[in-house]
Protein backbone atom coordinates (compact mmCIF):
# COMPACT_ATOMS: atom_id res chain seq x y z
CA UNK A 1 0.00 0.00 0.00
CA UNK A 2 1.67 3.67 -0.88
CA UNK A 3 1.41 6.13 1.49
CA UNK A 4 0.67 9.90 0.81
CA UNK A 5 2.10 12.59 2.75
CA UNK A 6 0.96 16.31 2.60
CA UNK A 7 1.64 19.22 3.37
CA UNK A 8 0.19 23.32 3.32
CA UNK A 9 1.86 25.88 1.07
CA UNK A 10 0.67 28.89 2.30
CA UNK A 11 0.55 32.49 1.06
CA UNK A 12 0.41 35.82 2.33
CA UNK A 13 -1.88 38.54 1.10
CA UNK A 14 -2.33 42.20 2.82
CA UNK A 15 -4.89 44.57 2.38
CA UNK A 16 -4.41 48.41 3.11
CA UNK A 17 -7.25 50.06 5.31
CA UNK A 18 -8.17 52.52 2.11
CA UNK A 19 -9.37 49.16 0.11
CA UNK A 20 -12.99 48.97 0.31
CA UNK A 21 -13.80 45.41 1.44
CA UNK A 22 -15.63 44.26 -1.98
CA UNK A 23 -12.27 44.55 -3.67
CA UNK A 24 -10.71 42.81 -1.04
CA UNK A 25 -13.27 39.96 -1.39
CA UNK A 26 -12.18 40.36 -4.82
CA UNK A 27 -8.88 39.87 -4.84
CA UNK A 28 -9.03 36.61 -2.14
CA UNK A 29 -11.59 35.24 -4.66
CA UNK A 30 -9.75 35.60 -8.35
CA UNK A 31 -6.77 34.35 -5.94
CA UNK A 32 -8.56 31.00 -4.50
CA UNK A 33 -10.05 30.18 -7.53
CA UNK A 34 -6.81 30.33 -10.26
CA UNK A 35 -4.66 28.77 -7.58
CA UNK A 36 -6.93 26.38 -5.39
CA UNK A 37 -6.10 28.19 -2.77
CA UNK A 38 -8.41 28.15 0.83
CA UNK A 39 -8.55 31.12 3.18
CA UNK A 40 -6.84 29.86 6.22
CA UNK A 41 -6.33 33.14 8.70
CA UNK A 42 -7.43 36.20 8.76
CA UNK A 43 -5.88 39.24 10.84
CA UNK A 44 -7.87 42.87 11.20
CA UNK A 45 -5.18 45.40 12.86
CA UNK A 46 -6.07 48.13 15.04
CA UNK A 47 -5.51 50.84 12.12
CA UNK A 48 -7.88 48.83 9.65
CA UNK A 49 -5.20 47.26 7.58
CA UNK A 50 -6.32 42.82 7.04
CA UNK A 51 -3.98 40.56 6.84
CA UNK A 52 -5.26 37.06 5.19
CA UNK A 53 -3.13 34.17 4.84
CA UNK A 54 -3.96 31.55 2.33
CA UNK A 55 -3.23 27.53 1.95
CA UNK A 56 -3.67 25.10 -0.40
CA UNK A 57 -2.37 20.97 0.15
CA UNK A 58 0.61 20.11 -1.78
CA UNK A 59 0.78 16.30 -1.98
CA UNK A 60 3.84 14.40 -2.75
CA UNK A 61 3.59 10.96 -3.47
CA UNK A 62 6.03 8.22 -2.85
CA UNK A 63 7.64 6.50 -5.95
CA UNK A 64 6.29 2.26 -5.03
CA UNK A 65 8.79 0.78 -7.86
């Protein structure tokens, strides 16, 4: 029986406080959807800015011959 192993590959994506938060959603979306990537954290900072970090799996797969 192989075995899988995985692991995340994550990305970071700021946001200044001017950016209204429908582009934000925006941006996160056209992001997710190219690259598979899943919203995994999201930060709001006392001066507005949002911080979001994404992930997406990256599998590796052991040869079996």
């Amino acid at each position: 029986m192989s075995q899988r192993h995985s692991t995340w590959e994550f990305r970071e994506v700021s946001v200044s406080r001017d950016t209204p938060r429908e582009e934000a959603r925006q941006i996160l979306t056209s992001t997710a959807e190219t690259g598979r990537w899943e919203l995994d954290r999201t930060r709001i900072f006392r001066d507005g800015r949002r911080h979001y970090r994404l992930r997406r799996r990256v599998y590796r797969v052991m040869r079996t011959a």
